[in-house]
C-alpha atoms as a PDB file:
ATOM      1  CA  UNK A   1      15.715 -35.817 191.173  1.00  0.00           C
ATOM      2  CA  UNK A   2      17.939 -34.480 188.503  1.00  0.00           C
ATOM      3  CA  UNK A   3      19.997 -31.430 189.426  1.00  0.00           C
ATOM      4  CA  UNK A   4      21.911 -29.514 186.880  1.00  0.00           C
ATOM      5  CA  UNK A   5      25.455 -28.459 187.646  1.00  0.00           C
ATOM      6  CA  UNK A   6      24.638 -24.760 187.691  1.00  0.00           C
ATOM      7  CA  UNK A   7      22.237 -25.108 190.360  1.00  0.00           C
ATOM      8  CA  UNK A   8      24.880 -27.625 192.414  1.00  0.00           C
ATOM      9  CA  UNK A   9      27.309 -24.505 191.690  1.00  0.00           C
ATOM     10  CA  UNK A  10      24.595 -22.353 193.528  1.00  0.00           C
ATOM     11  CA  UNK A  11      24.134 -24.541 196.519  1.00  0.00           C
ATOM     12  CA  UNK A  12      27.594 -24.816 197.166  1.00  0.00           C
ATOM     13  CA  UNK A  13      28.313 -20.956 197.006  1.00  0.00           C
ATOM     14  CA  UNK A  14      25.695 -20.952 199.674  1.00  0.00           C
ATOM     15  CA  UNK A  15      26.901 -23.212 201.632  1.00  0.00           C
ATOM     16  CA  UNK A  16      30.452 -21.496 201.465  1.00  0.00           C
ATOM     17  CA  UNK A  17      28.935 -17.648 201.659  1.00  0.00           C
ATOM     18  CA  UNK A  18      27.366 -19.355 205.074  1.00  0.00           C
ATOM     19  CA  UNK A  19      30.161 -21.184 206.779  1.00  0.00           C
ATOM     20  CA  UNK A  20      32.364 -18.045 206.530  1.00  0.00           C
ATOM     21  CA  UNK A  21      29.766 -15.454 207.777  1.00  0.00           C
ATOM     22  CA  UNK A  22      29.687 -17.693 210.847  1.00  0.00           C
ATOM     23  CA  UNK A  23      33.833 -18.276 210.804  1.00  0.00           C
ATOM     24  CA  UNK A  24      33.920 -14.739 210.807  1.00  0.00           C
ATOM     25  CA  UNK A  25      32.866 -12.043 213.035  1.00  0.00           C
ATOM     26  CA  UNK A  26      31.935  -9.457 210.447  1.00  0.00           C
ATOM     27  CA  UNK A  27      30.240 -10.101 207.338  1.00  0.00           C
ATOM     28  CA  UNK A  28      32.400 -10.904 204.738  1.00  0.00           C
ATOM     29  CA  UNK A  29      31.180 -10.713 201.120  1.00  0.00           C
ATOM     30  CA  UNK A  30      32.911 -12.098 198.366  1.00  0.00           C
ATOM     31  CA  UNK A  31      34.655 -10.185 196.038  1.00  0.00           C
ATOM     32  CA  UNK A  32      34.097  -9.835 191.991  1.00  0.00           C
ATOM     33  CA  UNK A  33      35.566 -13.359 191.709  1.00  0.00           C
ATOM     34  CA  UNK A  34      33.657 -14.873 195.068  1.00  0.00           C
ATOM     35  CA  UNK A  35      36.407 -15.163 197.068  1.00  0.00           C
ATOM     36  CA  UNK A  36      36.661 -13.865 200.149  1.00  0.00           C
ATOM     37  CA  UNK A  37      39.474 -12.129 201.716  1.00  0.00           C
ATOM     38  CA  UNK A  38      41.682 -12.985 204.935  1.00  0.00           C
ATOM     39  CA  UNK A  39      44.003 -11.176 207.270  1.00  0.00           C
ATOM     40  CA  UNK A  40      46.557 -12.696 209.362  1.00  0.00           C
ATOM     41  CA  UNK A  41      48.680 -10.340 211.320  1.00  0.00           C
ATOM     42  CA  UNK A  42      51.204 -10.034 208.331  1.00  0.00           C
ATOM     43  CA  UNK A  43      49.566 -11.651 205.926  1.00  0.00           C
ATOM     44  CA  UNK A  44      46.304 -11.914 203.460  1.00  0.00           C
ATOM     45  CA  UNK A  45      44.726 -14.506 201.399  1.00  0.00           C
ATOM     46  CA  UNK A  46      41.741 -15.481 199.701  1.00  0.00           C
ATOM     47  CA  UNK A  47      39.355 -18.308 200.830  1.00  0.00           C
ATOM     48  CA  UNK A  48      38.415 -19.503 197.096  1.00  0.00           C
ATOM     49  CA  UNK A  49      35.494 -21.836 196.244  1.00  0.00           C
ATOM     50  CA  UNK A  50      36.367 -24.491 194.117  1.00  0.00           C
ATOM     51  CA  UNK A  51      32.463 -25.232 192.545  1.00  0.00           C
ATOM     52  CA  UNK A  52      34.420 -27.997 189.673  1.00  0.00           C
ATOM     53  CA  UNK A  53      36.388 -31.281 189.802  1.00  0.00           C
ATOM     54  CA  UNK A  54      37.544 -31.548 192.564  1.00  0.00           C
ATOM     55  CA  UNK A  55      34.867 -29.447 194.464  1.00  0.00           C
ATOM     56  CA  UNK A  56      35.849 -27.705 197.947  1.00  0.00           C
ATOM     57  CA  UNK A  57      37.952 -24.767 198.955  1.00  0.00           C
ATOM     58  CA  UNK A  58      41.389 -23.397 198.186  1.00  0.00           C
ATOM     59  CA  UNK A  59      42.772 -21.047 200.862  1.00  0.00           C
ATOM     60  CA  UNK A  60      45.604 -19.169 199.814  1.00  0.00           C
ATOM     61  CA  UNK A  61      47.824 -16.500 201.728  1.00  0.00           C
ATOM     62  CA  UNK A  62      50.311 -14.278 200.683  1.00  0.00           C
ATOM     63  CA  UNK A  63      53.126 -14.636 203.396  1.00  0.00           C
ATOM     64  CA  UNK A  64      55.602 -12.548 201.692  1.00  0.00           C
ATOM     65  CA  UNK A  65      56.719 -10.420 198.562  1.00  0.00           C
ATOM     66  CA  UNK A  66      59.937  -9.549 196.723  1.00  0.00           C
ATOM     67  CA  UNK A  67      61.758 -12.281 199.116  1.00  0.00           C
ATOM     68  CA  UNK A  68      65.304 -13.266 196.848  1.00  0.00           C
ATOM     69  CA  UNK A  69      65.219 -16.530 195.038  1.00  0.00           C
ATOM     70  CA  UNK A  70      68.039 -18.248 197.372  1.00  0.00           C
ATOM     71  CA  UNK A  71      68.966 -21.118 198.190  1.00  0.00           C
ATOM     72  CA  UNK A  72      68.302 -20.390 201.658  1.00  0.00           C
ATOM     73  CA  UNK A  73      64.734 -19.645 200.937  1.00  0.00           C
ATOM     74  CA  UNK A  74      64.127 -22.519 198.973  1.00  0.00           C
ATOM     75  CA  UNK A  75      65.362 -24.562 201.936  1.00  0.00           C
ATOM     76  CA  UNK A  76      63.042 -23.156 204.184  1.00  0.00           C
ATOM     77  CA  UNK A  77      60.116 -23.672 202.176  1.00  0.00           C
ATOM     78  CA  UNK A  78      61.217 -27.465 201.692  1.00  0.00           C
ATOM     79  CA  UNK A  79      61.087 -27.253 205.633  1.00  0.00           C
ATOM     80  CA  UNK A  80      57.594 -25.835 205.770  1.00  0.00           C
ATOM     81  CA  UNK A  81      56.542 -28.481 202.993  1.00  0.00           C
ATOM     82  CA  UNK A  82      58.077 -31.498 205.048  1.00  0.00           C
ATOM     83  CA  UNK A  83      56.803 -30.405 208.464  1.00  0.00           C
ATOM     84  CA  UNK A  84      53.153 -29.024 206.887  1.00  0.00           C
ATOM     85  CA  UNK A  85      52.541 -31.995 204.736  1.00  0.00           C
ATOM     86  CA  UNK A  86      48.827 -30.890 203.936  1.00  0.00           C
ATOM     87  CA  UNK A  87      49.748 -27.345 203.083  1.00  0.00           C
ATOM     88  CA  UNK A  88      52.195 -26.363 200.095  1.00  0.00           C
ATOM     89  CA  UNK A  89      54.119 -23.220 200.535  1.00  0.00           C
ATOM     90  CA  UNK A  90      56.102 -21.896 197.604  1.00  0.00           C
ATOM     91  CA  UNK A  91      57.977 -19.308 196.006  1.00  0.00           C
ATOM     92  CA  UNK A  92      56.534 -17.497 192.899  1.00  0.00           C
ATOM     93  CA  UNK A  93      59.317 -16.429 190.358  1.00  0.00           C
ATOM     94  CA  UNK A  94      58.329 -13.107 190.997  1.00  0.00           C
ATOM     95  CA  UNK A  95      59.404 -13.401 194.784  1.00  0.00           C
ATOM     96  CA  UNK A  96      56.054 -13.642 196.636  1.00  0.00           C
ATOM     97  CA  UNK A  97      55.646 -16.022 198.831  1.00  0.00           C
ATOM     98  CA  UNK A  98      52.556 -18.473 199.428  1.00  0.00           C
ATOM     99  CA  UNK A  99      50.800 -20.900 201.585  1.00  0.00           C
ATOM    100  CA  UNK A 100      47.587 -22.874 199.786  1.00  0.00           C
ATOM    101  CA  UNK A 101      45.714 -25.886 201.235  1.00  0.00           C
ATOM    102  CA  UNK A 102      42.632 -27.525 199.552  1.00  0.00           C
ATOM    103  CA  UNK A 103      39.907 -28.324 201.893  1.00  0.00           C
ATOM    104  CA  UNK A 104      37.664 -31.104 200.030  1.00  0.00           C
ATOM    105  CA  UNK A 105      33.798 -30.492 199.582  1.00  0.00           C
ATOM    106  CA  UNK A 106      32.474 -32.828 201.789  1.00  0.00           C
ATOM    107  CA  UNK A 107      34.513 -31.226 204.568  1.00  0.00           C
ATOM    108  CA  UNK A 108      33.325 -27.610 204.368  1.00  0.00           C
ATOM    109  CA  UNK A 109      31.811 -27.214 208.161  1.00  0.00           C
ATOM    110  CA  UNK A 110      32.244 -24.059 210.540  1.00  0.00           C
ATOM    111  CA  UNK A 111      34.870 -26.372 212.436  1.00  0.00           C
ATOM    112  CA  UNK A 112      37.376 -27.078 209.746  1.00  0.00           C
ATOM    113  CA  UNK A 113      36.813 -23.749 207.665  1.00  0.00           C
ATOM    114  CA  UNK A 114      37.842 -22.205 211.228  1.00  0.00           C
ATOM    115  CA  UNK A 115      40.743 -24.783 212.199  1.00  0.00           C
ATOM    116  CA  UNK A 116      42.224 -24.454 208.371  1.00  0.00           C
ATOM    117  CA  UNK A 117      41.950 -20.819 207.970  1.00  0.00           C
ATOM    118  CA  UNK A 118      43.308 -20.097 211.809  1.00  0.00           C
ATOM    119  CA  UNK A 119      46.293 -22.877 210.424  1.00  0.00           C
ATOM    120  CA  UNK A 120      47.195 -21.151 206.814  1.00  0.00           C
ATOM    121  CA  UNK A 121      47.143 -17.943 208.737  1.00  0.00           C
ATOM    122  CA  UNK A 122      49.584 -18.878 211.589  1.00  0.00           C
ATOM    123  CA  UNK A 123      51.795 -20.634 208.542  1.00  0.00           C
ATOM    124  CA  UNK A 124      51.878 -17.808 206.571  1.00  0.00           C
ATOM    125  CA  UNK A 125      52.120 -15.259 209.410  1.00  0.00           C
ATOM    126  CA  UNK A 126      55.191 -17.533 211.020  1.00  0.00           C
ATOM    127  CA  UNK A 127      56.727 -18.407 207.227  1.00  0.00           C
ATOM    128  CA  UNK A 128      55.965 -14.343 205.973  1.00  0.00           C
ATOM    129  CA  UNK A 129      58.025 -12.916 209.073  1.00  0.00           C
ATOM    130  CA  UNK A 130      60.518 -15.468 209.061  1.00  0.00           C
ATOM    131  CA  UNK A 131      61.775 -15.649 205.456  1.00  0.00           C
ATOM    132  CA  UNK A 132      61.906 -11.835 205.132  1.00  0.00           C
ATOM    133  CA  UNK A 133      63.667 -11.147 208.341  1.00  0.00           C
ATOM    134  CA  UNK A 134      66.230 -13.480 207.245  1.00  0.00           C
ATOM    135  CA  UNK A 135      66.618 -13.428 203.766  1.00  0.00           C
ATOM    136  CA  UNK A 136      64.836  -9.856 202.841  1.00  0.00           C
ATOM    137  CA  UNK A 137      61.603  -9.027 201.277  1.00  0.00           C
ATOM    138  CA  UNK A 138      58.309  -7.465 203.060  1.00  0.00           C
ATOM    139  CA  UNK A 139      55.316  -9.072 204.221  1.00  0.00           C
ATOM    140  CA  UNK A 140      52.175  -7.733 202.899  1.00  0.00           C
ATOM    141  CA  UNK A 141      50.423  -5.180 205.324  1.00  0.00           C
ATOM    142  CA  UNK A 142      46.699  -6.372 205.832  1.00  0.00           C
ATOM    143  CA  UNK A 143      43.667  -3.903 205.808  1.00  0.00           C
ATOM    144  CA  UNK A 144      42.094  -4.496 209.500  1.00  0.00           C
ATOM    145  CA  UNK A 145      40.700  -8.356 209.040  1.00  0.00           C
ATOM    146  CA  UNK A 146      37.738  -9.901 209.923  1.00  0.00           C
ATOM    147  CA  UNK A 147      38.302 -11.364 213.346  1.00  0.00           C
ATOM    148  CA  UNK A 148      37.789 -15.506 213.067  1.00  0.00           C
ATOM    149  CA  UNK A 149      36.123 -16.482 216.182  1.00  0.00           C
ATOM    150  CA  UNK A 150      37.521 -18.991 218.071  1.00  0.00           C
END
């Protein structure tokens, strides 16, 4: 059987659109671009399906905006990198902050959508509060968010 890429594409956004209506309490449709949005208790992200080389999911919060571009921050963020070695938190140059992990394809089930999105959330909720207590900024303030059950 020879399946075009298109129809792969479909399956996959399927697959996805599934695993988070059962990750999350409330149904959660994607948005315009088919991601689908994420609330920790200071920050949001999007849950982003990656349908090209290399498939799987990109998870990306937004822990914090208009944080200073410091030394101190950058040192932190170093910090987060060396003790989170699967997730990469940043600074954008225009002074938000973010927390992305890549989930591959073949591991999309309810049990690691759940574990990784409950993990970028705490990051980015621990990282968000942190930096901008510290060093200034504000951390984005989420709509009420789907509740992940646990």
């Amino acid at each position: 059987m020879n399946v075009d890429v298109e129809t792969q594409r479909g399956w996959f956004a399927a697959k996805v659109r599934a695993v988070v209506n059962a990750v999350m309490e409330n149904d959660n449709p994607p948005d315009a671009d088919g991601d689908f949005v994420f609330h920790g208790e200071t920050s949001f992200g999007y849950l982003q399906p990656l349908a090209a080389d290399p498939w799987g999911i990109r998870f990306l919060a937004i822990a914090a905006r208009e944080v200073p571009n410091k030394v101190g921050v950058l040192r932190e963020l170093n910090e987060v990198n060396i003790a989170e070695p699967l997730l990469t938190a940043y600074l954008a140059h225009d002074g938000t902050v973010v927390v992305t992990y890549r989930l591959a394809a073949e591991a999309v089930t309810e049990v690691n959508v759940r574990g990784t999105l409950l993990h970028v959330i705490d990051v980015a909720d621990r990282v968000g509060q942190l930096l901008t207590a510290v060093h200034g900024g504000t951390t984005p303030k989420p709509l009420p968010r789907p509740a992940v059950t646990e």
